[in-house]
C-alpha atoms as a PDB file:
ATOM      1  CA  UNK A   1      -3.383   6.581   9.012  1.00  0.00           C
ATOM      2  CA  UNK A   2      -3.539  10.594   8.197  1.00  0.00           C
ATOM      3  CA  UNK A   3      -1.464  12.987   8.116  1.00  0.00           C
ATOM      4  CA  UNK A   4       1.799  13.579   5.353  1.00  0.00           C
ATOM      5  CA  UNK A   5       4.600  12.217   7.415  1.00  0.00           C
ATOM      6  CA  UNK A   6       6.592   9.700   5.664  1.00  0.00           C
ATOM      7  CA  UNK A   7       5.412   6.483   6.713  1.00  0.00           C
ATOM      8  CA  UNK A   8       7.992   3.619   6.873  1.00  0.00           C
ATOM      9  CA  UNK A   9       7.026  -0.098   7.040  1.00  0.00           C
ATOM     10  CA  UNK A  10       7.806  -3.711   5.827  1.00  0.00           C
ATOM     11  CA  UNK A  11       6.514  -6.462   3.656  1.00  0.00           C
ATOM     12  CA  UNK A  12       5.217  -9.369   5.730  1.00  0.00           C
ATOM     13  CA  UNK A  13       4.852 -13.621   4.872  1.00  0.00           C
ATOM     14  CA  UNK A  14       1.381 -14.826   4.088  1.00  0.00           C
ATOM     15  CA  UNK A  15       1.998 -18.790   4.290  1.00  0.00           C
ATOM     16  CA  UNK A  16      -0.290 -20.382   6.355  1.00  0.00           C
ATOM     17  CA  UNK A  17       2.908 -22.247   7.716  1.00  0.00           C
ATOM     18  CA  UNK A  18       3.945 -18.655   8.304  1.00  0.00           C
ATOM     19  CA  UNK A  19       1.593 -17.222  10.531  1.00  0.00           C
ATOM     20  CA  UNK A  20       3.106 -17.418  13.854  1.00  0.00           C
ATOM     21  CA  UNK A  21       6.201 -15.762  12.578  1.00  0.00           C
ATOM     22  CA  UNK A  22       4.149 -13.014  10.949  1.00  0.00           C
ATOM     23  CA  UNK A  23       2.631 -11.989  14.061  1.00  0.00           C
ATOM     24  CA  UNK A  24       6.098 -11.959  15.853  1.00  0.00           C
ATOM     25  CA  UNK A  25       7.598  -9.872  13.101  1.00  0.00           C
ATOM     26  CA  UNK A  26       4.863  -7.454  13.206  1.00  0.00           C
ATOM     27  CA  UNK A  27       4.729  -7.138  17.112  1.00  0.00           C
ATOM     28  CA  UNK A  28       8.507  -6.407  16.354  1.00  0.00           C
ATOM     29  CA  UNK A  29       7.939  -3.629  13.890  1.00  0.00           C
ATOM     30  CA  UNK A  30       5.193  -2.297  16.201  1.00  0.00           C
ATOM     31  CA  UNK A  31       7.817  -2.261  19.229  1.00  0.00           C
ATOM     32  CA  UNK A  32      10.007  -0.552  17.026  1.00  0.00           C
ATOM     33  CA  UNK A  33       7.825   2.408  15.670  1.00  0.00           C
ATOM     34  CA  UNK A  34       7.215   1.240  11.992  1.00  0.00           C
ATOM     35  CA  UNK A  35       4.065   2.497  10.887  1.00  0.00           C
ATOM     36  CA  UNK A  36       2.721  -0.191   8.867  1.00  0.00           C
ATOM     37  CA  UNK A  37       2.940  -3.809   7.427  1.00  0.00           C
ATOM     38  CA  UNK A  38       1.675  -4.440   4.412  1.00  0.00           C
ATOM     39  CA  UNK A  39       0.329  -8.115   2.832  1.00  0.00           C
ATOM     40  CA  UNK A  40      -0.483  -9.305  -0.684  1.00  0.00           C
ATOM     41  CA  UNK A  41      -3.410 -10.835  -1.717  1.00  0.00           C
ATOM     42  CA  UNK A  42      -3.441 -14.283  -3.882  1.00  0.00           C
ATOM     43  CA  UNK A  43      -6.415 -15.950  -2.842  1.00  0.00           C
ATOM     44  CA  UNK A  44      -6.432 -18.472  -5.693  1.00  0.00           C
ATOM     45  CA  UNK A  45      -3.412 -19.662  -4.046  1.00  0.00           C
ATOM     46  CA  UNK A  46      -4.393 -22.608  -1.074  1.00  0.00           C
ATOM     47  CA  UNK A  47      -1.148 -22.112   0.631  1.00  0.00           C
ATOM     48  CA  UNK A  48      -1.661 -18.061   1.579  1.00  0.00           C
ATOM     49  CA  UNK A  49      -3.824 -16.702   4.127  1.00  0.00           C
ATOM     50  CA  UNK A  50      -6.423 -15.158   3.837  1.00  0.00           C
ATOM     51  CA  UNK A  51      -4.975 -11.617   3.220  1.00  0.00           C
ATOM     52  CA  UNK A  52      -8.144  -9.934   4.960  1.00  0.00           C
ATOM     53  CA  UNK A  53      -8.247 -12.255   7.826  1.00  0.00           C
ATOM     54  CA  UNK A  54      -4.235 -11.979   8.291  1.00  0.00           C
ATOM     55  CA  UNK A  55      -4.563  -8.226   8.673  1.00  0.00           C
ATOM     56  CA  UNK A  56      -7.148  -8.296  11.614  1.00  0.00           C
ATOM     57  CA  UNK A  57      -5.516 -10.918  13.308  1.00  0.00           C
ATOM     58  CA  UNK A  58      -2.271  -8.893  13.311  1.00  0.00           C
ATOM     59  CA  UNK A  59      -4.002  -5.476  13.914  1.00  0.00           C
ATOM     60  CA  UNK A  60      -5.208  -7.801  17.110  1.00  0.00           C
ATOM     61  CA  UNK A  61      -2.366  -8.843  18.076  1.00  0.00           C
ATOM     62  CA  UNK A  62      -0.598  -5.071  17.907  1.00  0.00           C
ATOM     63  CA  UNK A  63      -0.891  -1.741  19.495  1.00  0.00           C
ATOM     64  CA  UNK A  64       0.257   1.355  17.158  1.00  0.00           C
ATOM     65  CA  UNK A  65       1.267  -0.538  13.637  1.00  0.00           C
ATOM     66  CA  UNK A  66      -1.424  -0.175  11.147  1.00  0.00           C
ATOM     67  CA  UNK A  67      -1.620  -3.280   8.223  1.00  0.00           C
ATOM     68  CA  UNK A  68      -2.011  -2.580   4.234  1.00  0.00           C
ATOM     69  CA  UNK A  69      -3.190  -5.297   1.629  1.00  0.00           C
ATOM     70  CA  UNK A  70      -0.638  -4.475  -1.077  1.00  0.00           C
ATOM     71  CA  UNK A  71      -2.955  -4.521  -3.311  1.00  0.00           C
ATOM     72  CA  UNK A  72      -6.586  -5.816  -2.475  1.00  0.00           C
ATOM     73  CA  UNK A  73      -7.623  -8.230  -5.058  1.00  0.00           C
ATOM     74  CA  UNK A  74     -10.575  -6.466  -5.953  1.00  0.00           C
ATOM     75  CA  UNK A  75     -12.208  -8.538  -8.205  1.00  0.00           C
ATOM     76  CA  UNK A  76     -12.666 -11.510  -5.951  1.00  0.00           C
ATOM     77  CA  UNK A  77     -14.038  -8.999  -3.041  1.00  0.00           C
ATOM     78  CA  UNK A  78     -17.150  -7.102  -4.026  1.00  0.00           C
ATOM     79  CA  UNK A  79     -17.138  -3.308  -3.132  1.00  0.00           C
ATOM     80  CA  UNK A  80     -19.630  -3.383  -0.805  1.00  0.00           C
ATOM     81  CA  UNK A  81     -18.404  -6.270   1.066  1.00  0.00           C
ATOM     82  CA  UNK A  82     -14.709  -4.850   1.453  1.00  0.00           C
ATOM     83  CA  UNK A  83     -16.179  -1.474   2.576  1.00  0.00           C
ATOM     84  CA  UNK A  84     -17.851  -3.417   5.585  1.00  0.00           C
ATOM     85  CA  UNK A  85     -14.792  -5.056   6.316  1.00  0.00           C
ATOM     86  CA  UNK A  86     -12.338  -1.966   6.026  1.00  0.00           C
ATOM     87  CA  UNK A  87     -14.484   0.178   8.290  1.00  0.00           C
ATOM     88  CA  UNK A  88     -14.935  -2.550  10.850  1.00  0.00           C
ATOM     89  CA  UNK A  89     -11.476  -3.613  10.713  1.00  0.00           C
ATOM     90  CA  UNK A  90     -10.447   0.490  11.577  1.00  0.00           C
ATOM     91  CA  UNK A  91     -12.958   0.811  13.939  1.00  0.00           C
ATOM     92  CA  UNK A  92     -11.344  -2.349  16.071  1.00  0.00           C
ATOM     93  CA  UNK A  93      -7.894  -0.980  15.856  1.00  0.00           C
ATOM     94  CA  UNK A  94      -8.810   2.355  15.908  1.00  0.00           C
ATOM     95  CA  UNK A  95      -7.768   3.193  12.511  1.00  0.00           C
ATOM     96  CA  UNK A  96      -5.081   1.370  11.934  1.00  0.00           C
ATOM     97  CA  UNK A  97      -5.657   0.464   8.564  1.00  0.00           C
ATOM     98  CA  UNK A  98      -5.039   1.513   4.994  1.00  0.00           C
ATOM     99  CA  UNK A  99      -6.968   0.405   2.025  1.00  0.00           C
ATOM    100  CA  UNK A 100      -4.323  -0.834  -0.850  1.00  0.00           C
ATOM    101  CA  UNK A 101      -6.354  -1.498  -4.304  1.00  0.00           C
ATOM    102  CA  UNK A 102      -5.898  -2.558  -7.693  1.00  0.00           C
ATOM    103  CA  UNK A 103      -7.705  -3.555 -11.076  1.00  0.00           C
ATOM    104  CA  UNK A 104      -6.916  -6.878 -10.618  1.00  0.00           C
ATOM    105  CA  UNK A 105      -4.060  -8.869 -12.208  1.00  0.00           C
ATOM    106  CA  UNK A 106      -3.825 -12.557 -12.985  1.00  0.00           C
ATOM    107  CA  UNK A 107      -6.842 -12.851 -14.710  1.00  0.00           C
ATOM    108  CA  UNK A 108      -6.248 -16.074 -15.421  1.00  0.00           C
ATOM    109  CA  UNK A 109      -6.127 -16.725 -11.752  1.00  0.00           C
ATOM    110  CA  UNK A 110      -8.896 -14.620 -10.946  1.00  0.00           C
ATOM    111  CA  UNK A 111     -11.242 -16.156 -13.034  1.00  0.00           C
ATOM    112  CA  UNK A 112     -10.760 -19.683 -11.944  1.00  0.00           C
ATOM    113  CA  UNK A 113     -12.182 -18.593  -8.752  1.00  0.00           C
ATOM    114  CA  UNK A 114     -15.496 -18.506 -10.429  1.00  0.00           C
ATOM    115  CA  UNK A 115     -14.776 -14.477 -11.027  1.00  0.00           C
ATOM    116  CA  UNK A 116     -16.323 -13.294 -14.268  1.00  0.00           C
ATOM    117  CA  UNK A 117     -13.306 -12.009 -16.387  1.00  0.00           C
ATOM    118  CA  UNK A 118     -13.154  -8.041 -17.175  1.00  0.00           C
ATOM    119  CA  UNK A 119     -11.433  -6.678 -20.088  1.00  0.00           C
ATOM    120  CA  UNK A 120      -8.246  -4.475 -18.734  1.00  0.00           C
ATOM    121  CA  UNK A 121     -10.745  -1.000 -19.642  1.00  0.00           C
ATOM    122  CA  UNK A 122     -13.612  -2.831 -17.615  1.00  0.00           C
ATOM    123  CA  UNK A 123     -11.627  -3.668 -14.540  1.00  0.00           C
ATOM    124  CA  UNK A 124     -10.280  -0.422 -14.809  1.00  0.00           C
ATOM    125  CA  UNK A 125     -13.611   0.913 -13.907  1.00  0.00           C
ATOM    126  CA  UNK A 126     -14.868  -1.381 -11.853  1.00  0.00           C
ATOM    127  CA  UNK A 127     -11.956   0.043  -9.779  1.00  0.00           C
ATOM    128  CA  UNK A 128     -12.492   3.294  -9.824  1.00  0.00           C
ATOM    129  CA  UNK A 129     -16.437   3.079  -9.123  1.00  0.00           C
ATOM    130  CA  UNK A 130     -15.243   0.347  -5.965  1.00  0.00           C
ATOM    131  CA  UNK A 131     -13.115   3.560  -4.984  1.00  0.00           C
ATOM    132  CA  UNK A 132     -16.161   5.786  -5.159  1.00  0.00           C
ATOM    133  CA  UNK A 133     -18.535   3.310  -3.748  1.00  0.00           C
ATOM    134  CA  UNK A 134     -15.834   2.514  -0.871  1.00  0.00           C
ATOM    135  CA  UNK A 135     -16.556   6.081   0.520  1.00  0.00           C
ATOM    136  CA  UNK A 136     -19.643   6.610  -0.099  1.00  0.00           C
ATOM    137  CA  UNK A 137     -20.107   3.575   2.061  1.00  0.00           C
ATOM    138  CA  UNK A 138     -17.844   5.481   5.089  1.00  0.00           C
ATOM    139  CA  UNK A 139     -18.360   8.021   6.961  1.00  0.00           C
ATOM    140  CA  UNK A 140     -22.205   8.107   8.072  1.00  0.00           C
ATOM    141  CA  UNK A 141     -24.660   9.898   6.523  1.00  0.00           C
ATOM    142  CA  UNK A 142     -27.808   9.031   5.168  1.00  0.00           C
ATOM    143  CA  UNK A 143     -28.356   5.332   3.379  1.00  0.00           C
ATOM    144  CA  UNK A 144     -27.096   5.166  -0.123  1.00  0.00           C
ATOM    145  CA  UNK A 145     -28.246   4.340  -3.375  1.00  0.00           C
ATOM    146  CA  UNK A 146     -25.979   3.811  -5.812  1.00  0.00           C
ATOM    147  CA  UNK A 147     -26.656   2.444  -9.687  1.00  0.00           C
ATOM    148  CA  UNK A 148     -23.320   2.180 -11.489  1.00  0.00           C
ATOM    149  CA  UNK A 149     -22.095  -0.218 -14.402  1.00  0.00           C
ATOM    150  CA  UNK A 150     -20.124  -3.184 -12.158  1.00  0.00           C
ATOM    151  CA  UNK A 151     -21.945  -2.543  -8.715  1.00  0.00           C
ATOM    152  CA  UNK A 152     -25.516  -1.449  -7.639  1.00  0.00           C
ATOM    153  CA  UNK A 153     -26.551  -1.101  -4.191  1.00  0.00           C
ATOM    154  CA  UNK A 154     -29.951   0.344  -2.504  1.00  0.00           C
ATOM    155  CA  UNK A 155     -30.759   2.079   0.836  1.00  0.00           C
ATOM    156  CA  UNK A 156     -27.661   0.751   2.293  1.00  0.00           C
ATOM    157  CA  UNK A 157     -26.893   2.587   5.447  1.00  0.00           C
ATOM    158  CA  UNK A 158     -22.957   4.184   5.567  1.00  0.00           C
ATOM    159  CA  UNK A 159     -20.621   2.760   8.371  1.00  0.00           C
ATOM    160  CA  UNK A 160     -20.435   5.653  10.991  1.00  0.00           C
ATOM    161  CA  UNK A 161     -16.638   5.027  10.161  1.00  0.00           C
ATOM    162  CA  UNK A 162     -14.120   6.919   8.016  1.00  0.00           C
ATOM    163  CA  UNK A 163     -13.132   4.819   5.340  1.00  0.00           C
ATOM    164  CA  UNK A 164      -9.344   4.027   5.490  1.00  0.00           C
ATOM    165  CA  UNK A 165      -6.993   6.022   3.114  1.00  0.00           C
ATOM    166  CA  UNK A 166      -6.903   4.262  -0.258  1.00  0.00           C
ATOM    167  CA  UNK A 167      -3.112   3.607  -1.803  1.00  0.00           C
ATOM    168  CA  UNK A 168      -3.676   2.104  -5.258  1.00  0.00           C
ATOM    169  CA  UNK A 169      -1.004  -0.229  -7.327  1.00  0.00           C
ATOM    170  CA  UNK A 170      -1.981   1.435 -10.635  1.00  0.00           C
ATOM    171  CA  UNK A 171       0.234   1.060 -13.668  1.00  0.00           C
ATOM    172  CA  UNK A 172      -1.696   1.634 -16.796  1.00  0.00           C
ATOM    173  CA  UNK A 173      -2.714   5.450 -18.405  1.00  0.00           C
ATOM    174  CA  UNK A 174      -6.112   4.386 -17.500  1.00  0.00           C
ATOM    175  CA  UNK A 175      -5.613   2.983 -14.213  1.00  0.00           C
ATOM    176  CA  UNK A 176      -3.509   6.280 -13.242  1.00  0.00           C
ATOM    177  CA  UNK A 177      -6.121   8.811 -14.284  1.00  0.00           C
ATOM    178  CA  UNK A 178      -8.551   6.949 -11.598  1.00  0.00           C
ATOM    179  CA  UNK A 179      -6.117   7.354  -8.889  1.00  0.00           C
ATOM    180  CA  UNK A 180      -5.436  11.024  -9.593  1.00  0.00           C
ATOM    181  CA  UNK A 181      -9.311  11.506  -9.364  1.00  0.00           C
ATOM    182  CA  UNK A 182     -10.282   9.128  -6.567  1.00  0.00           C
ATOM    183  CA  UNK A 183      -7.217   7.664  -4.584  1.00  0.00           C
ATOM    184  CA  UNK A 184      -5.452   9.408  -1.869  1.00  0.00           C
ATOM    185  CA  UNK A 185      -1.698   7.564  -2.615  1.00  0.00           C
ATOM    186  CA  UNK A 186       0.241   5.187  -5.242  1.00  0.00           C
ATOM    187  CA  UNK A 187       2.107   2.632  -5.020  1.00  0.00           C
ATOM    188  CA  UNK A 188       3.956   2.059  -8.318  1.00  0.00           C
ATOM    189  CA  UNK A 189       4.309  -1.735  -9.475  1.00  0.00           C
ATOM    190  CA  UNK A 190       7.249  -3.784  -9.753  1.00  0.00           C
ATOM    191  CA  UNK A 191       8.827  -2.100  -7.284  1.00  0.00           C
ATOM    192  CA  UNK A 192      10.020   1.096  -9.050  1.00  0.00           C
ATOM    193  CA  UNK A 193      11.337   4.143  -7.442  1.00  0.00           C
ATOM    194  CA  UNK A 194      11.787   8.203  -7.914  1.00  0.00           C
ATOM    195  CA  UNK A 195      14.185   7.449 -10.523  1.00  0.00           C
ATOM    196  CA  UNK A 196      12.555   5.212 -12.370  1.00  0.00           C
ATOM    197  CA  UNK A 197      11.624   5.697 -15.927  1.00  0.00           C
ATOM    198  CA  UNK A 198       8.078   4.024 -15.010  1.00  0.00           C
ATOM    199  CA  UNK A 199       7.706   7.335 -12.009  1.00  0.00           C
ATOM    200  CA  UNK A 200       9.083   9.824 -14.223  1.00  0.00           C
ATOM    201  CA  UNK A 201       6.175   8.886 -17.145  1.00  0.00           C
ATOM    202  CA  UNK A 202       3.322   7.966 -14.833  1.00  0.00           C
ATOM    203  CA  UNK A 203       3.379  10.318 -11.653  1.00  0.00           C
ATOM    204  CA  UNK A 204       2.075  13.295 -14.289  1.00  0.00           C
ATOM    205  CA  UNK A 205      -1.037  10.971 -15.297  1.00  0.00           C
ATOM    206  CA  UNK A 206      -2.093  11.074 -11.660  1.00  0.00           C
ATOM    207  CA  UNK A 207      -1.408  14.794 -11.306  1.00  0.00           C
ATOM    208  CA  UNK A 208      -2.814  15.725 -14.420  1.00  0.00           C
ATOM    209  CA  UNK A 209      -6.131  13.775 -13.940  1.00  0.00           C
ATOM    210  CA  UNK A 210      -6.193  15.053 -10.420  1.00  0.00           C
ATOM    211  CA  UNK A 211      -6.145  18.794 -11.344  1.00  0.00           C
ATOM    212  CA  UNK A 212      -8.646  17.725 -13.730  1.00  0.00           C
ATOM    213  CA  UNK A 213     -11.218  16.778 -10.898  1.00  0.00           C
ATOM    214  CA  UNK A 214     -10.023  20.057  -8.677  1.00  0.00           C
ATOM    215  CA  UNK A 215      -8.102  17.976  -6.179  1.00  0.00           C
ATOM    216  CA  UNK A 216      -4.210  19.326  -5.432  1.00  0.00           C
ATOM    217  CA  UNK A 217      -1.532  16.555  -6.820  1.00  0.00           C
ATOM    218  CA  UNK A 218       0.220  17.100  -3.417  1.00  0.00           C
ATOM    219  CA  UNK A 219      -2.156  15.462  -1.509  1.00  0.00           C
ATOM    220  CA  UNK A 220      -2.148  11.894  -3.434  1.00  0.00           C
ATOM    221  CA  UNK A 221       1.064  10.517  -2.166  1.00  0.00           C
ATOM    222  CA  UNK A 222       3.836   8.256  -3.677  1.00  0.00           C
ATOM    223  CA  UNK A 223       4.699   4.771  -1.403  1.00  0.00           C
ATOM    224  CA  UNK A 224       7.352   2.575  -2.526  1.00  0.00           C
ATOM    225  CA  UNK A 225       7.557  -1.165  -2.433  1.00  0.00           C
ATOM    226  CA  UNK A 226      11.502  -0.923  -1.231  1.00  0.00           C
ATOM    227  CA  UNK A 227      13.583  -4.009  -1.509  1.00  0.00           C
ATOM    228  CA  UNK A 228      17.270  -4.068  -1.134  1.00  0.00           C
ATOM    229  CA  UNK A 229      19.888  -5.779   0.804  1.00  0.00           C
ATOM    230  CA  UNK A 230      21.574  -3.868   4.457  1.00  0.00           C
ATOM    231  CA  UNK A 231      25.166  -4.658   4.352  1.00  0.00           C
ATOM    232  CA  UNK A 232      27.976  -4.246   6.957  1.00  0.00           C
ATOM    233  CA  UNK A 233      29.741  -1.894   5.023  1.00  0.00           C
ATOM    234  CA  UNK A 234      29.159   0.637   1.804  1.00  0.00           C
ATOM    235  CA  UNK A 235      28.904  -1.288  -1.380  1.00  0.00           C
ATOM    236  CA  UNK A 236      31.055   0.334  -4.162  1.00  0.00           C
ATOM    237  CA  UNK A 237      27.364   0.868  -5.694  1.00  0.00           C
ATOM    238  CA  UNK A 238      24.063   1.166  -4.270  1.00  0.00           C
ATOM    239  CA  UNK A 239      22.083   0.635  -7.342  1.00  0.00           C
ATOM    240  CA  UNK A 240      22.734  -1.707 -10.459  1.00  0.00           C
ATOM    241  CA  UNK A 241      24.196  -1.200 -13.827  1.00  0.00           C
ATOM    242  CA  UNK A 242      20.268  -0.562 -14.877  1.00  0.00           C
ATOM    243  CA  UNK A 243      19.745   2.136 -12.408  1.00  0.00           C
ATOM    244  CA  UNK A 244      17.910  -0.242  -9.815  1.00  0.00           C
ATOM    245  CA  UNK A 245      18.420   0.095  -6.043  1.00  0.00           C
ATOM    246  CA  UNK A 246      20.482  -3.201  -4.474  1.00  0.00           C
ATOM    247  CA  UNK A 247      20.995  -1.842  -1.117  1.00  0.00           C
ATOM    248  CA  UNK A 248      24.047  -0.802   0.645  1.00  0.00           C
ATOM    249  CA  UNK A 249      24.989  -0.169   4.013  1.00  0.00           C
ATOM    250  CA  UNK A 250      22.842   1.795   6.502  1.00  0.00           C
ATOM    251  CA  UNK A 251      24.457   5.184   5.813  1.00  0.00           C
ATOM    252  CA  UNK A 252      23.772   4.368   2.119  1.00  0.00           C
ATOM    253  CA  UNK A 253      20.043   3.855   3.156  1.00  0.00           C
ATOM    254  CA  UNK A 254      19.741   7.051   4.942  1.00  0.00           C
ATOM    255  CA  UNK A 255      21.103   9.065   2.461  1.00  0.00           C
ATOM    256  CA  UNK A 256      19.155   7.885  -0.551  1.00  0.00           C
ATOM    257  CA  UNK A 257      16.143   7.850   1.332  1.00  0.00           C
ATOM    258  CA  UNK A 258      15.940  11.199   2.772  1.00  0.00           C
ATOM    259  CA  UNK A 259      16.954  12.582  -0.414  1.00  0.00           C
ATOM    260  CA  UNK A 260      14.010  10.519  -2.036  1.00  0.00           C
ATOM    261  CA  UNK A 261      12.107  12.507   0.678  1.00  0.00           C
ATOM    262  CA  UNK A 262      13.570  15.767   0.491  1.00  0.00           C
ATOM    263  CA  UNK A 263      13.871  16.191  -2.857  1.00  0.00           C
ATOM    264  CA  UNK A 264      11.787  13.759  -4.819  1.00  0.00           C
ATOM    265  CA  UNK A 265       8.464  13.950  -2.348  1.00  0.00           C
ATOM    266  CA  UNK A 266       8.490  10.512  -1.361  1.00  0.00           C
ATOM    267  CA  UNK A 267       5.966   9.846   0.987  1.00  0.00           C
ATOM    268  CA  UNK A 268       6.619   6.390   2.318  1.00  0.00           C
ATOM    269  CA  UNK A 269       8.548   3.408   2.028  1.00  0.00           C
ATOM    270  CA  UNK A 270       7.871  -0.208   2.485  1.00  0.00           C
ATOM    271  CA  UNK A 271      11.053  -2.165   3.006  1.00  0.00           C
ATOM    272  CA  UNK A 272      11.550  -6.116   1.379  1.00  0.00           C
ATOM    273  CA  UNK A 273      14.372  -8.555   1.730  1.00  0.00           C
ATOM    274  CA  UNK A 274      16.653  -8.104  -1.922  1.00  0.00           C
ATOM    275  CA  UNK A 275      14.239 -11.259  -3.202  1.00  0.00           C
ATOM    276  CA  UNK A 276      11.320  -9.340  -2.909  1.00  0.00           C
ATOM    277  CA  UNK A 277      10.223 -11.489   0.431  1.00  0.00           C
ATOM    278  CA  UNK A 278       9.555 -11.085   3.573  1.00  0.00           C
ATOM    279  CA  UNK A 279      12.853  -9.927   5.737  1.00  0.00           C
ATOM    280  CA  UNK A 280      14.465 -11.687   8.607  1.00  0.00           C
ATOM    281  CA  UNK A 281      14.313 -10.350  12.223  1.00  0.00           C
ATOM    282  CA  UNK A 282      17.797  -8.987  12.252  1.00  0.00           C
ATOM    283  CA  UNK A 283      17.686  -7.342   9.090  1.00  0.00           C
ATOM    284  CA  UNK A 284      13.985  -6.211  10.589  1.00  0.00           C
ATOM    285  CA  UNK A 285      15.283  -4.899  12.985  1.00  0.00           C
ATOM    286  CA  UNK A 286      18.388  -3.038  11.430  1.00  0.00           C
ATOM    287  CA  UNK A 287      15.995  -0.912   9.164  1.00  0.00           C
ATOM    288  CA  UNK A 288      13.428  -0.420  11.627  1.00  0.00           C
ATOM    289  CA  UNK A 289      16.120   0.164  14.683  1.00  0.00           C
ATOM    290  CA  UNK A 290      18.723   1.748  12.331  1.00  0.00           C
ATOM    291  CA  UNK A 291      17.776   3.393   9.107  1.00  0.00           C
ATOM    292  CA  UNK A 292      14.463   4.358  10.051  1.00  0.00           C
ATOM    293  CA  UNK A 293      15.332   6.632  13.008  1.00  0.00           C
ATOM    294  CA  UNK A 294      18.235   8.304  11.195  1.00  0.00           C
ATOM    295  CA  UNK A 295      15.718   9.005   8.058  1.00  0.00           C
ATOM    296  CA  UNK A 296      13.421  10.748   9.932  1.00  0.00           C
ATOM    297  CA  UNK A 297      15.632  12.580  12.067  1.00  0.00           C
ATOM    298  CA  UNK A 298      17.682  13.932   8.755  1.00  0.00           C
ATOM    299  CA  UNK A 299      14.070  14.776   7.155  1.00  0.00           C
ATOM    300  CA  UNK A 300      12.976  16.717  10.718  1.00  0.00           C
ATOM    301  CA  UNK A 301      16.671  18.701  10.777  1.00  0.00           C
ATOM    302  CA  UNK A 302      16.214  20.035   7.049  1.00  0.00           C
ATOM    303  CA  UNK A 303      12.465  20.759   7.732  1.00  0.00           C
ATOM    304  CA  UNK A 304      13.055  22.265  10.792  1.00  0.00           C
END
């Protein structure tokens, strides 16, 4: 995925018991015109899929949609080994894929999947050089030696594939700096928005530490994890005594997303049933069929 249109998509199941109805929801969304889906990975959990292996067999299975990992679990897939599988898995869905990484959290988790355990500043690294060694493993070129602290690789020959666009889940100072220098988007955690007080005191981290490194702000964009409820008709409030968005009904949705658009530069927004799951095919289709259209034709008029 390129380009700075806002990009709207949905959060999909990962139950093994799941998977038929994954595909069908995503062949859905792709009939539709969403432009992505986006999975989470828990492989210390037996139950899930395989995040990775989910994503190809959906990009498979689909024709425009492209499919995120929201957020790779980095330190149970080495750097090298998830470059090899993000540039094969865009060059067999001809780039339909975006890269979605984080430090790691769960350690706890993590670790009892043999993973050595990373203090938060280590991981935190280990991120940022995966970012760096991600790329570097992209593109073509000549083979590449690299010698950093957490990975080391010699006279390894690039993919003759871009690497995917890289959307990080970073939510410490530390974490946000490396995104500003290396990342191309953010995805901010626990589902906070453009008026949240977590945006509002970690969008300038990324901004400042990408000035820092020469790059313009504007091009690292901001993707939301979006849940909410679509209702019938207007609730008396779209968002909760705390601020929070609870949904509303689809002219609420349309005009608190193209505002976040127009006038707080979101870039993208991935919708989740009010739980935080997966939503049904009707309410699927409501945002996809409904909201979505009317969002992007409001954002075309005022651009226009």
């Amino acid at each position: 995925m390129s380009g700075h249109d806002v990009v709207f998509g949905f959060g999909a199941h990962s139950g093994i018991g799941e998977a038929p109805e994954l595909l069908r929801m995503a062949q859905q969304a792709d009939r539709d015109g969403l432009d992505l889906f986006s999975l989470s990975d828990h492989p210390y959990l037996g139950e899930r899929l395989d995040a990775y292996a989910a994503l190809g067999f959906i990009l498979g299975g689909t024709r425009h949609i492209a499919g995120l990992v929201n957020v790779t679990n980095l330190p149970t897939r080495p750097a090298p080994m998830l470059a090899r599988t993000a540039t094969s898995l865009s060059a067999l869905s001809g780039g339909r894929v975006v890269l979605g990484m984080g430090a790691g959290g769960l350690w706890d988790r993590v670790a009892d999947m043999g993973v050595p355990r990373l203090s938060p500043g280590a991981a935190v690294d280990a991120f940022e050089e995966a970012i760096v060694l991600i790329k570097k493993l992209s593109g073509g070129g000549p083979p590449v030696t690299h010698q950093g602290r957490h990975y080391q690789v010699r006279q390894i020959k690039p993919a003759p594939v871009a690497a995917p666009v890289v959307w990080t889940g970073s939510n410490g100072p530390k974490s946000l700096a490396a995104t500003g220098r290396v990342a191309d988007g953010w995805i901010p955690g626990h589902a906070a928005d453009w008026l949240s007080e977590r945006y509002r005191t970690s969008r300038p981290i990324i901004d400042e530490a990408a000035a820092a490194a020469d790059r313009d702000p504007r091009e690292i964009r901001t993707i939301y994890n979006f849940p909410g409820r679509i209702t019938d008709r207007p609730l008396p409030a779209a968002r909760d005594h705390e601020g929070r968005w609870v949904g509303g009904s689809v002219g609420q949705w349309v005009e608190e997303l193209t505002g976040a658009a127009l006038e707080h530069d979101a870039s993208g927004f991935i919708f989740f049933s009010a739980d935080h799951g997966a939503p049904d095919p009707v309410t699927l289709g409501r945002w996809a069929m409904e909201i979505v259209p009317a969002v992007r034709e409001a954002i075309a008029k005022e651009n226009s």
